[in-house]
N, C-alpha and C. Protein backbone atom coordinates (compact mmCIF):
# COMPACT_ATOMS: atom_id res chain seq x y z
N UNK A 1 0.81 -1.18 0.00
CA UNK A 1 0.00 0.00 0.00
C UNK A 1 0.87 1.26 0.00
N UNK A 2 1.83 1.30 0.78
CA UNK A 2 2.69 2.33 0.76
C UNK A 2 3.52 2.94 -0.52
N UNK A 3 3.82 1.68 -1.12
CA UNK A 3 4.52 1.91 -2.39
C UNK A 3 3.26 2.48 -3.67
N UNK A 4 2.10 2.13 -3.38
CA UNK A 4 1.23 2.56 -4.57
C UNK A 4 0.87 4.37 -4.24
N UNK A 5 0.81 4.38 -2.54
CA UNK A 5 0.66 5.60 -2.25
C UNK A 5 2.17 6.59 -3.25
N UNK A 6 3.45 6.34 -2.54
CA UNK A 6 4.21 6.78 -3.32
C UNK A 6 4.68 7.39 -4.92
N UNK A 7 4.08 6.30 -5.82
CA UNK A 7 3.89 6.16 -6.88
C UNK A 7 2.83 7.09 -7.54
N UNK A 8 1.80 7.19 -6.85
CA UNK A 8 0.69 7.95 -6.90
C UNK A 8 0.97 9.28 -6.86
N UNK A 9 2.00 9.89 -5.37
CA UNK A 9 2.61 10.88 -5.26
C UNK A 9 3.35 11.69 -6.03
N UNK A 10 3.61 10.79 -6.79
CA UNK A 10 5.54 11.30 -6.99
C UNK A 10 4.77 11.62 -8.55
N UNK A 11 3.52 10.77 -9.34
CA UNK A 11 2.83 11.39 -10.67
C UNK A 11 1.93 12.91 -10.20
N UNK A 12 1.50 13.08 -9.01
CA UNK A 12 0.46 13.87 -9.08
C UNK A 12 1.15 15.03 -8.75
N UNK A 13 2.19 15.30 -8.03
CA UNK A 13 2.42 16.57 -7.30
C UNK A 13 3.76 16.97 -8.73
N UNK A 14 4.07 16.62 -9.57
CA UNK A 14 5.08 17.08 -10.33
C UNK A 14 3.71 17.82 -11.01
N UNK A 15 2.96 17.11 -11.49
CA UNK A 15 1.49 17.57 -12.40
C UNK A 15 1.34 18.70 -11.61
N UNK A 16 0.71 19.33 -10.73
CA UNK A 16 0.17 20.05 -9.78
C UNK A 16 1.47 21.63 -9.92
N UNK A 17 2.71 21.16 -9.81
CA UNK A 17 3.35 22.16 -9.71
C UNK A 17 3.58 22.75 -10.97
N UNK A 18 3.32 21.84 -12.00
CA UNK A 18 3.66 22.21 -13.49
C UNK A 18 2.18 23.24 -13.89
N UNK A 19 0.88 22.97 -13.41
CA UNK A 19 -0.61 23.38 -13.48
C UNK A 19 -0.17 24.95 -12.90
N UNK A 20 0.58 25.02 -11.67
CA UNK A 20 0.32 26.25 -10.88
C UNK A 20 1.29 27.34 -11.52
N UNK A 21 2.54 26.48 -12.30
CA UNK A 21 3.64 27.45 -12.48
C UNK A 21 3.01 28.17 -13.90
N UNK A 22 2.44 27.28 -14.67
CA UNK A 22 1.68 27.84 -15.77
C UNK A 22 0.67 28.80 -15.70
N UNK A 23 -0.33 28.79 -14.56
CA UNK A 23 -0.93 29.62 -14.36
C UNK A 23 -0.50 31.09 -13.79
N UNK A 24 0.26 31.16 -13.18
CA UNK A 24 1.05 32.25 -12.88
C UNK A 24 1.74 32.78 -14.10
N UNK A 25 2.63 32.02 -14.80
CA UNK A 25 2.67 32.48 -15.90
C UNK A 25 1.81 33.05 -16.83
N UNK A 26 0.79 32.75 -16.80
CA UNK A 26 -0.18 33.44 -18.01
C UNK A 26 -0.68 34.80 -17.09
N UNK A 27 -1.00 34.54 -15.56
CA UNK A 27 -1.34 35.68 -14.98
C UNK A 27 -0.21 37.00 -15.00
N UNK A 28 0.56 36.71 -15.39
CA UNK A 28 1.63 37.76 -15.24
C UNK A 28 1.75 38.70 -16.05
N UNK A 29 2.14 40.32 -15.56
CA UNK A 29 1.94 41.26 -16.26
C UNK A 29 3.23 41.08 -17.15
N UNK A 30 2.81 41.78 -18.50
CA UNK A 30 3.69 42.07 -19.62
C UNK A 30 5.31 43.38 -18.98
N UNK A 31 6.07 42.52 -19.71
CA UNK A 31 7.45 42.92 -19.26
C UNK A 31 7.13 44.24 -19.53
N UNK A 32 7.71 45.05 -18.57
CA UNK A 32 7.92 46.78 -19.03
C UNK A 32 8.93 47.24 -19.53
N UNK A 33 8.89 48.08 -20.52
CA UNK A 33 10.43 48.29 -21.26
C UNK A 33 10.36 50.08 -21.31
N UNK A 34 11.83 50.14 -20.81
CA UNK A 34 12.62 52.15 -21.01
C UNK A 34 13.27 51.80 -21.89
N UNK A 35 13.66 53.37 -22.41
CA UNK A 35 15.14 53.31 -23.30
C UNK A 35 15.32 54.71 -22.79
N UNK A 36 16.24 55.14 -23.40
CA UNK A 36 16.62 56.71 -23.18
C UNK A 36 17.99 56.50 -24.14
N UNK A 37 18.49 57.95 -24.62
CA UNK A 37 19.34 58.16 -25.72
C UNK A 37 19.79 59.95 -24.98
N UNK A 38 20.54 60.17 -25.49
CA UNK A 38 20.75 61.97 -25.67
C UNK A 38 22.22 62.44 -25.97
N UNK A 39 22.38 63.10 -26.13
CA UNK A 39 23.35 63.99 -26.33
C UNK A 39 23.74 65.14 -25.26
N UNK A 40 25.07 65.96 -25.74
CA UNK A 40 25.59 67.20 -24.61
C UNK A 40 24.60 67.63 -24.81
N UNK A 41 24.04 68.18 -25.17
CA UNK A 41 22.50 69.26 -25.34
C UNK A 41 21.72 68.94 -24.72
N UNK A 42 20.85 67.84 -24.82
CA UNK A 42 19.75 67.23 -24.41
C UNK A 42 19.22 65.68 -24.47
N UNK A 43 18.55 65.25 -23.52
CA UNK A 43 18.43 63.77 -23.20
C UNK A 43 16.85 63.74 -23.12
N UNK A 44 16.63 62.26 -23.45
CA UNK A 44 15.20 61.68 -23.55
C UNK A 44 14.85 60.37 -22.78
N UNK A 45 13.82 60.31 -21.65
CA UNK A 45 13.94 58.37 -21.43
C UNK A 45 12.65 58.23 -21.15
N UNK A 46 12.13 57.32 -21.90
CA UNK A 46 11.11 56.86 -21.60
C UNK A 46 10.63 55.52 -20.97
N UNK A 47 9.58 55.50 -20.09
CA UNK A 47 9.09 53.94 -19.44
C UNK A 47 8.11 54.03 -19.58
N UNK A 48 7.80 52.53 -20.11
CA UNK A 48 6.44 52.07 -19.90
C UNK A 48 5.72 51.92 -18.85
N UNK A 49 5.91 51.58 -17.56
CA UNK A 49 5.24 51.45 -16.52
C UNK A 49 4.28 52.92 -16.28
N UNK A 50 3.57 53.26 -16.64
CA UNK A 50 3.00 54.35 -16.01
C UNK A 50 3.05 55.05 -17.31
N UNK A 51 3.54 54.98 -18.66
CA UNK A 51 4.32 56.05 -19.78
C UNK A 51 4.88 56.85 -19.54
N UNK A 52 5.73 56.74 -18.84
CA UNK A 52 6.20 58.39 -18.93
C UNK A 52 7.45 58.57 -19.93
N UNK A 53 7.02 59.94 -20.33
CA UNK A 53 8.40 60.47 -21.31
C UNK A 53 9.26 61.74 -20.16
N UNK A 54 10.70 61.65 -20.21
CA UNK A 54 11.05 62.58 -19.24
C UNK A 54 12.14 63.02 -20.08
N UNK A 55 12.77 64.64 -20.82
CA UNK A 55 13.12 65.10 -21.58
C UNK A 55 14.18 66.35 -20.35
N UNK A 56 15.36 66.69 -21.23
CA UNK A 56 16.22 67.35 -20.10
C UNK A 56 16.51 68.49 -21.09
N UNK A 57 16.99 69.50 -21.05
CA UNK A 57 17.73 70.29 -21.35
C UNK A 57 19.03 70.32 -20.56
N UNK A 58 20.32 69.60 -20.96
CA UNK A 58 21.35 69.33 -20.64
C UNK A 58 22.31 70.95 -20.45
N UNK A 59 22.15 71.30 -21.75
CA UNK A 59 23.38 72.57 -21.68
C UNK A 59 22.95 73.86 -22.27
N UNK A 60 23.74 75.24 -21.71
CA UNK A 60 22.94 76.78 -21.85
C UNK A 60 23.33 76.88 -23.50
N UNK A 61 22.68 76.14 -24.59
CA UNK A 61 23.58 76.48 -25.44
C UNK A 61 22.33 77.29 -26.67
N UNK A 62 21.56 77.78 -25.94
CA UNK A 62 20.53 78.38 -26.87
C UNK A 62 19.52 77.82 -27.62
N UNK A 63 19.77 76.09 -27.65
CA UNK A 63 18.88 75.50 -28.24
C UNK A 63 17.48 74.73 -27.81
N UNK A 64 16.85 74.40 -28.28
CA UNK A 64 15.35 73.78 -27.68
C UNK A 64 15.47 72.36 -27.92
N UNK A 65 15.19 71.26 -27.07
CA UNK A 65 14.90 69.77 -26.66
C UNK A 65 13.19 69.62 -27.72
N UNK A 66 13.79 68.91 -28.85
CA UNK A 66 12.56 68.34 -29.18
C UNK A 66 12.49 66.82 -28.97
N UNK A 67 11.32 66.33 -28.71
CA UNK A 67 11.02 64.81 -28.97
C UNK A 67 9.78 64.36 -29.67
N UNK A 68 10.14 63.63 -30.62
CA UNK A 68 9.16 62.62 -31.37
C UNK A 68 8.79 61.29 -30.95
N UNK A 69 7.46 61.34 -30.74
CA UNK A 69 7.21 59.70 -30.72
C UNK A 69 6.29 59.71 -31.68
N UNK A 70 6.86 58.05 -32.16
CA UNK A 70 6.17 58.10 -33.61
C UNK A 70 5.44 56.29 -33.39
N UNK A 71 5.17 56.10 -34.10
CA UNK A 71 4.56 54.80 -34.06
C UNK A 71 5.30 53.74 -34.67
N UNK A 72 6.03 52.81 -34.34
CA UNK A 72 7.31 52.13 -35.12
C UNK A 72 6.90 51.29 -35.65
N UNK A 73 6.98 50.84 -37.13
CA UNK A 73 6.62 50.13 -37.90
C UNK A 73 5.82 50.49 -38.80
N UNK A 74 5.86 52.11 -38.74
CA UNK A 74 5.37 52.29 -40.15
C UNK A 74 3.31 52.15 -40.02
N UNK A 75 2.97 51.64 -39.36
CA UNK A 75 1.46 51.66 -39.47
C UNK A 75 0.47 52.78 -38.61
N UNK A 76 -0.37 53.16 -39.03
CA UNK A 76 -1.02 54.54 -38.56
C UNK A 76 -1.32 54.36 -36.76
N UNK A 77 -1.21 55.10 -36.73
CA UNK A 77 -1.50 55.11 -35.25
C UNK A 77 -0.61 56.68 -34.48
N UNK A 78 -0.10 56.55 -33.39
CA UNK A 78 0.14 57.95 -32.68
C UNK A 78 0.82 58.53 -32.93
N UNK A 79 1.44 59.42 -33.04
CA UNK A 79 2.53 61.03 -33.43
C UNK A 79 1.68 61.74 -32.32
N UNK A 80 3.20 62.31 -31.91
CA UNK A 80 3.10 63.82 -31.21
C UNK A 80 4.65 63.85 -30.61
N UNK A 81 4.91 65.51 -30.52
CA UNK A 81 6.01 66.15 -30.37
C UNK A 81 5.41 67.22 -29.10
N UNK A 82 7.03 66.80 -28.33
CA UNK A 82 7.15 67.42 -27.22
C UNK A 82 8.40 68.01 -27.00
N UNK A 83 8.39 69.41 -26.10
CA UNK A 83 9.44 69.86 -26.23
C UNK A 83 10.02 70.70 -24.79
N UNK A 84 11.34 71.12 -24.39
CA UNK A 84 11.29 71.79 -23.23
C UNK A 84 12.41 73.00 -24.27
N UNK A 85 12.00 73.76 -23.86
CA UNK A 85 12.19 75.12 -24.18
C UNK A 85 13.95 75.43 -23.74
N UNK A 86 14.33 76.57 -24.42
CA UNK A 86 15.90 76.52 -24.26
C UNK A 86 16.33 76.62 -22.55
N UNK A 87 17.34 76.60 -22.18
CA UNK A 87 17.32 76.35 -20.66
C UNK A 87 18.42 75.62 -20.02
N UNK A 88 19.38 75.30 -19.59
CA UNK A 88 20.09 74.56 -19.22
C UNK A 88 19.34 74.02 -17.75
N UNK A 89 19.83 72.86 -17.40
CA UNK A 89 18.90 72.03 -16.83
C UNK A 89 17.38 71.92 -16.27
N UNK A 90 16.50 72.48 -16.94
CA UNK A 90 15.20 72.52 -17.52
C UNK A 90 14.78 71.39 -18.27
N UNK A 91 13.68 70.56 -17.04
CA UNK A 91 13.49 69.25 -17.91
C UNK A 91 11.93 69.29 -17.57
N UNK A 92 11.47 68.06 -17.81
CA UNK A 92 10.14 68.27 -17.73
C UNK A 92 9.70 66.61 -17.92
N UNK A 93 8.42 66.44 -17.30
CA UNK A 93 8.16 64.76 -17.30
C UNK A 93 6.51 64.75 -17.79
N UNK A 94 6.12 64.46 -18.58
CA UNK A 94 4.56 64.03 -19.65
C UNK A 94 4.37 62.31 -18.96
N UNK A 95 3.06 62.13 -18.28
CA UNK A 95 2.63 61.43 -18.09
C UNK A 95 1.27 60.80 -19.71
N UNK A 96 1.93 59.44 -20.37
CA UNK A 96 1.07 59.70 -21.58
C UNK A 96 0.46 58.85 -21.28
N UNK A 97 -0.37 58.61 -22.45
CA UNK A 97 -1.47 57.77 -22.27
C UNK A 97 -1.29 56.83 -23.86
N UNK A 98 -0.51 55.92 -24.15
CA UNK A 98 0.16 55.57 -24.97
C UNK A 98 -1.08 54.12 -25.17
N UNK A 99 -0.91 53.41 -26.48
CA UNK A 99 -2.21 52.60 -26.70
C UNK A 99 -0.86 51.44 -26.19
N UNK A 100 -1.39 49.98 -26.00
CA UNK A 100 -0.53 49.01 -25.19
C UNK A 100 -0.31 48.13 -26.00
N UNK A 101 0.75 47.33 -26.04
CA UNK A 101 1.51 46.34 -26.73
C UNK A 101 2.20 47.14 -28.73
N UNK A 102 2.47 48.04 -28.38
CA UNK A 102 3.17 48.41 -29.28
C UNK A 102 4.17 49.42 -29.38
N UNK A 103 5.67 49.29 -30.34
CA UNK A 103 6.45 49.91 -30.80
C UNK A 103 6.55 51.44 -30.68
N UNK A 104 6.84 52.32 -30.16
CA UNK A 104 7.43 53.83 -29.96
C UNK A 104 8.65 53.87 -30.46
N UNK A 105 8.80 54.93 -31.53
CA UNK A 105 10.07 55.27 -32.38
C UNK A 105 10.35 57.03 -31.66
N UNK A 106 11.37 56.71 -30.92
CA UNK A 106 11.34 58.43 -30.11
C UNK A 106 12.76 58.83 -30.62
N UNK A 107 12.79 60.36 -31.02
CA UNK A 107 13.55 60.98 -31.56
C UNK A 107 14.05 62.11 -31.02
N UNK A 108 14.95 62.51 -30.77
CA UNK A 108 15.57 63.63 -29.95
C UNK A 108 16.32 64.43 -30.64
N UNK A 109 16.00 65.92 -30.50
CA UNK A 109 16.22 66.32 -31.58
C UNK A 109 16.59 68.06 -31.03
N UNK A 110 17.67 68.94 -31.29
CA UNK A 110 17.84 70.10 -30.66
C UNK A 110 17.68 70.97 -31.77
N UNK A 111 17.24 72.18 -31.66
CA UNK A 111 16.92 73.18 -32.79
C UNK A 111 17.32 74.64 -31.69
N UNK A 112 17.82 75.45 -32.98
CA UNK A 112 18.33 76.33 -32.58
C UNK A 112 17.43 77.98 -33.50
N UNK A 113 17.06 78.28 -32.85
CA UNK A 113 16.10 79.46 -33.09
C UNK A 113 14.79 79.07 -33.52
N UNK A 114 14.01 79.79 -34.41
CA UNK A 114 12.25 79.61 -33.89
C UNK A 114 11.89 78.01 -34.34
N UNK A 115 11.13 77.31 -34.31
CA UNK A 115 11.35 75.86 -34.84
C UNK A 115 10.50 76.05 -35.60
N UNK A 116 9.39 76.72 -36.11
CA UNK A 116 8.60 77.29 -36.97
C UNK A 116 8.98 77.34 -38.26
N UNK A 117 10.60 77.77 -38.06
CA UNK A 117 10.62 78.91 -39.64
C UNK A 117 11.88 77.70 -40.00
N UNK A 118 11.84 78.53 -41.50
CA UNK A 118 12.84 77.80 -42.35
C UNK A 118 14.19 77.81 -42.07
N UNK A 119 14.48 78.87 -41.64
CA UNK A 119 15.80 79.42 -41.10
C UNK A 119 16.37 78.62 -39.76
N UNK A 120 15.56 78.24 -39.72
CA UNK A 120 15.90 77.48 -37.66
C UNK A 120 16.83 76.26 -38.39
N UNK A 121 18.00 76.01 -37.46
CA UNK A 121 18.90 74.99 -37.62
C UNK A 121 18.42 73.35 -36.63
N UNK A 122 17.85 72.44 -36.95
CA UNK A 122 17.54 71.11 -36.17
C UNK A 122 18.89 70.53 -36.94
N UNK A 123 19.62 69.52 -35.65
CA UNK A 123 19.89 68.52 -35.70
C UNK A 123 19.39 67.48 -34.62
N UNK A 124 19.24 66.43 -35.32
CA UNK A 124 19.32 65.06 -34.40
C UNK A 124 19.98 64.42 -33.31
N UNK A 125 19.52 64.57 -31.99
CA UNK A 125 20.61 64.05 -31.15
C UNK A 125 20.51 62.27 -30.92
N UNK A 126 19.55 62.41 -30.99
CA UNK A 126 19.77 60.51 -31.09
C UNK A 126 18.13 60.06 -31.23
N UNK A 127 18.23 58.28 -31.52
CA UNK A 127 16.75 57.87 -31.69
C UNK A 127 16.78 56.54 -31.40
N UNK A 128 15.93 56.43 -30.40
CA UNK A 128 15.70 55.15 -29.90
C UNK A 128 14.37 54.37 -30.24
N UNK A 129 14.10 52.95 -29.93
CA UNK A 129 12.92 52.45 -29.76
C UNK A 129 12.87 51.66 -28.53
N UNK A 130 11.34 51.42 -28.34
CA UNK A 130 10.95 51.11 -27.21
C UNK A 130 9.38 50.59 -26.94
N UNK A 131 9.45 49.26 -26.24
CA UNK A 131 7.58 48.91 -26.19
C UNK A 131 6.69 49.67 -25.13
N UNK A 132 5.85 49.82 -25.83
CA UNK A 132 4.62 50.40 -24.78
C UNK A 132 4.04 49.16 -23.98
């Protein structure tokens, strides 16, 4: 009797732990993913947990912190540009409201006089991606 008990044991409780570890697994929240990129000028980092985008103005050098988030992969969905104004360490943090399980293409980008006009000088400080 003892040995059938055993036998019995040793099939049911491997089953049981394999049932529970799976279920936890499926209950589990989706990995959260940051990136961040920048340059002497200005820096960008974003996290998913909560969305936030948090943008710096690094150095007094006259220029303005732009950022793009774009929708990565090319298919329609969100754009918008954010920016912190010229400033040396002047940053600023956007709580978004980003749609879930997809691609953010964010772009960092410093411009130097009105960003409006033709005349304004943008370069690129760096560009990352990152999941929502």
């Amino acid at each position: 009797m003892k040995a059938v008990f055993k036998r019995r044991a040793a099939a049911v409780i491997p089953a049981m732990v394999t049932a529970v570890l799976a279920g936890s697994l499926a209950a589990a929240p989706a990995a959260q993913a940051s990136g961040s990129k920048g340059c002497a000028g200005g820096y960008a980092k974003y996290t998913s947990k909560g969305d936030f985008l948090y943008v710096k103005d690094r150095k007094a050098d006259g220029r303005t912190v732009f950022v793009n988030l774009e929708n990565a992969g090319g298919r329609p969905g969100f754009w918008d540009t954010f920016h912190v104004t010229r400033g040396a360490g002047k940053s600023f943090t956007w709580d978004l409201d980003l749609p879930e399980r997809r691609k953010v293409k964010i772009i960092v980008s410093l411009v130097k006089g009105d960003p409006t006009s033709s005349h304004s000088k943008w370069s690129t400080c760096g560009t990352f991606t990152s999941a929502t």
